[in-house]
Protein backbone atom coordinates (compact mmCIF):
# COMPACT_ATOMS: atom_id res chain seq x y z
CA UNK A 1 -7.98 51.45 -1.66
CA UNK A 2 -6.88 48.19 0.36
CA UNK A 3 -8.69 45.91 -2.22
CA UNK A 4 -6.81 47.78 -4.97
CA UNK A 5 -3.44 47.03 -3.24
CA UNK A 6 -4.32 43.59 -2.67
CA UNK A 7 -5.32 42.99 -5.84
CA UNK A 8 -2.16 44.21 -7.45
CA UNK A 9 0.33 41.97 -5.26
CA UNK A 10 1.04 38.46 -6.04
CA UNK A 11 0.63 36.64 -3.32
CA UNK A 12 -2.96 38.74 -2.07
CA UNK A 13 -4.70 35.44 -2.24
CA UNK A 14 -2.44 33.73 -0.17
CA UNK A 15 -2.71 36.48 2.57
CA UNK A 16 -6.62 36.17 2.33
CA UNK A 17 -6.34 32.66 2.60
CA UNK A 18 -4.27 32.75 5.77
CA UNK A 19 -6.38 35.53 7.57
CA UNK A 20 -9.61 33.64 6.40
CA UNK A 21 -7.92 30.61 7.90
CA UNK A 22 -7.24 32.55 11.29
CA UNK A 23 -10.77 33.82 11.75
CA UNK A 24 -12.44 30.45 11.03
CA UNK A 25 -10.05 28.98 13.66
CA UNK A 26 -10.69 31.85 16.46
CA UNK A 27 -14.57 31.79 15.48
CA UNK A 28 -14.87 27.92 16.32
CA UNK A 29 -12.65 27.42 19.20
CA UNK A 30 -14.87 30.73 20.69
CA UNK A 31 -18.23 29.66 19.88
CA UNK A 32 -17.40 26.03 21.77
CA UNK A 33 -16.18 27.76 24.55
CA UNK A 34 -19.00 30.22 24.59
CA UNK A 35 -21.82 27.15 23.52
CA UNK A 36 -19.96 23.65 25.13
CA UNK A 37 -20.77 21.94 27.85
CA UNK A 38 -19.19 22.94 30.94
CA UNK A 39 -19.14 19.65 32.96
CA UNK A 40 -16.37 18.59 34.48
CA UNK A 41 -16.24 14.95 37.00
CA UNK A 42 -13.68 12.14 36.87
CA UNK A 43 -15.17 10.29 34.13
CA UNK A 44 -14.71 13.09 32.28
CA UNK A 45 -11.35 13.94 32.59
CA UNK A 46 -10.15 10.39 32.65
CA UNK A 47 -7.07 9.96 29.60
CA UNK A 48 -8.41 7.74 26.39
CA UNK A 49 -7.51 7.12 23.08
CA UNK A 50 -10.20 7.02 20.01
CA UNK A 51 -12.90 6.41 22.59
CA UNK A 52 -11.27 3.72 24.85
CA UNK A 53 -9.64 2.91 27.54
CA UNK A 54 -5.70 3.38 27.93
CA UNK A 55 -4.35 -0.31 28.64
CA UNK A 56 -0.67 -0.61 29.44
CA UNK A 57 2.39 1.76 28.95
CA UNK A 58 2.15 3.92 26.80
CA UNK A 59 6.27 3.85 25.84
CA UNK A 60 6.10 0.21 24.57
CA UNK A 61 7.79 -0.58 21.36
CA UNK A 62 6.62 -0.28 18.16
CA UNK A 63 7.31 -2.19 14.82
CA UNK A 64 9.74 -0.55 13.24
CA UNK A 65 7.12 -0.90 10.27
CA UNK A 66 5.10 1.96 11.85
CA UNK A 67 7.63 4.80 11.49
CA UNK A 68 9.23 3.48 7.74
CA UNK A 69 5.30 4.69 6.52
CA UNK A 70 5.44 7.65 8.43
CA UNK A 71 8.71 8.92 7.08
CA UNK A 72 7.23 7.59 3.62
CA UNK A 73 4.17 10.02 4.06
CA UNK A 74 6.50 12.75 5.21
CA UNK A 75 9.02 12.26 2.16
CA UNK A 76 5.84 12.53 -0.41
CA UNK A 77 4.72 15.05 1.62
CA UNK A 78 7.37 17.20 1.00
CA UNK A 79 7.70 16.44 -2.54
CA UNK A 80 3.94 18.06 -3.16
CA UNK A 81 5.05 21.34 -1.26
CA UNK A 82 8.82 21.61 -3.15
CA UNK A 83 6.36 20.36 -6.51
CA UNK A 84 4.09 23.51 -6.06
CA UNK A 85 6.60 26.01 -6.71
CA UNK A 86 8.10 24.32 -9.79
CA UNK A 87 4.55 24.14 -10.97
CA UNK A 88 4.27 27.74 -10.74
CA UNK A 89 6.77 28.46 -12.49
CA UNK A 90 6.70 26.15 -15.30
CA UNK A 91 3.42 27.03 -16.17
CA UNK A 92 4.37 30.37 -16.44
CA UNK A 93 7.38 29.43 -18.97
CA UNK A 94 5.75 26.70 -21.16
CA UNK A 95 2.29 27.80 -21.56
CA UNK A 96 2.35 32.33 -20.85
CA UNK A 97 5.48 32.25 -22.72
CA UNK A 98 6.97 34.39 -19.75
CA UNK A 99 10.52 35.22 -19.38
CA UNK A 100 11.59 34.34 -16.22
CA UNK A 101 14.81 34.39 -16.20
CA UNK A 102 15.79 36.57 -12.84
CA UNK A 103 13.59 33.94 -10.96
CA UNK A 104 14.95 30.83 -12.69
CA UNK A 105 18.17 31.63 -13.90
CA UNK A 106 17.47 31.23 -17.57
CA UNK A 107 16.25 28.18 -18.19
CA UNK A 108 13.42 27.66 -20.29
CA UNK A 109 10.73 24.74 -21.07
CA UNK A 110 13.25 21.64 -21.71
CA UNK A 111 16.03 22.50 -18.59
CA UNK A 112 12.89 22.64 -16.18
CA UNK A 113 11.09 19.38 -17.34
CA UNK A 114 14.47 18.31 -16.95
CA UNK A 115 14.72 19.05 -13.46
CA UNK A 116 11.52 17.85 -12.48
CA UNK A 117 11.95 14.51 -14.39
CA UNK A 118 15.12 13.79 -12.26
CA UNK A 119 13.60 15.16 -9.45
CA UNK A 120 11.00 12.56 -9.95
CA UNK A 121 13.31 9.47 -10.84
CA UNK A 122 15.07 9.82 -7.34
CA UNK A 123 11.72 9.26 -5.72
CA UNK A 124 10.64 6.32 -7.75
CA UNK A 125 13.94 4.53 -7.23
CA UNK A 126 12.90 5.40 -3.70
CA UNK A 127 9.37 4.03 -3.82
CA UNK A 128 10.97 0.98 -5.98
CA UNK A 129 13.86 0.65 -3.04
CA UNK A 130 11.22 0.24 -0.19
CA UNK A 131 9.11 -1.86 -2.17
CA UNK A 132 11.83 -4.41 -2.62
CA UNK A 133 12.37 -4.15 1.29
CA UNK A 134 8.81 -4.56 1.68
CA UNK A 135 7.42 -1.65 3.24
CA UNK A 136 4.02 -1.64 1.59
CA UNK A 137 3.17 -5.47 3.13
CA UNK A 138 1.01 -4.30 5.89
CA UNK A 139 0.45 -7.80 6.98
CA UNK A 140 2.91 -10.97 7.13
């Protein structure tokens, strides 16, 4: 009866996914608990980084380089998760033929390439923008 219901609702898979997700998580951080080493000294719980020692403070400045790449990863970052969506439903308008105009509001196969390809000019003037201020030289 449950796999019926499941079956029938969209997003069943996504649900699966996210309590399949869950159990792996639980499962491993129980079975270390339960099978990992239990030694404790001050060698052990000394602070370090990647396998070596901490030198210095760790507040010291960074290049200002370091954070333009990390707000570059989050920016395309984002653009995959607000690209899944329109992916979704612009497969199900160009190639089922489906009608969804409640969801979209009516537009059909041109309006939401459309979209997408100005959606997708706005982040390569970005990407064109930080190349001319030289994000991407890692070394100078």
């Amino acid at each position: 009866m449950l796999a019926v219901m499941l079956a029938a609702h969209p997003y069943a898979t996504v649900l699966v996914l996210i309590l399949t997700v869950i159990g792996l998580v639980i499962g491993m951080l129980g079975l270390s608990y339960l099978i990992g080493p239990k030694r404790r000294g001050p060698v052990k719980d000394d602070i370090y980084e990647a396998g070596m020692p901490t030198i210095g403070d760790a507040r010291r400045r960074f290049n200002v380089r370091f954070y333009v790449v990390a707000m570059m990863f989050l920016l395309f970052d984002v653009e995959i998760v607000l690209l899944w969506p329109w992916m979704l439903v612009f497969h199900d308008v160009a190639v089922r033929g489906s009608n969804v105009a409640e969801a979209s509001a009516g537009l059909d196969k041109a309006s939401l390439f459309g979209a997408i390809a100005v959606f997708f000019a706005i982040l390569v003037i970005g990407y064109v923008y930080d190349w001319g201020k030289g994000v991407f030289r890692w070394f100078s």
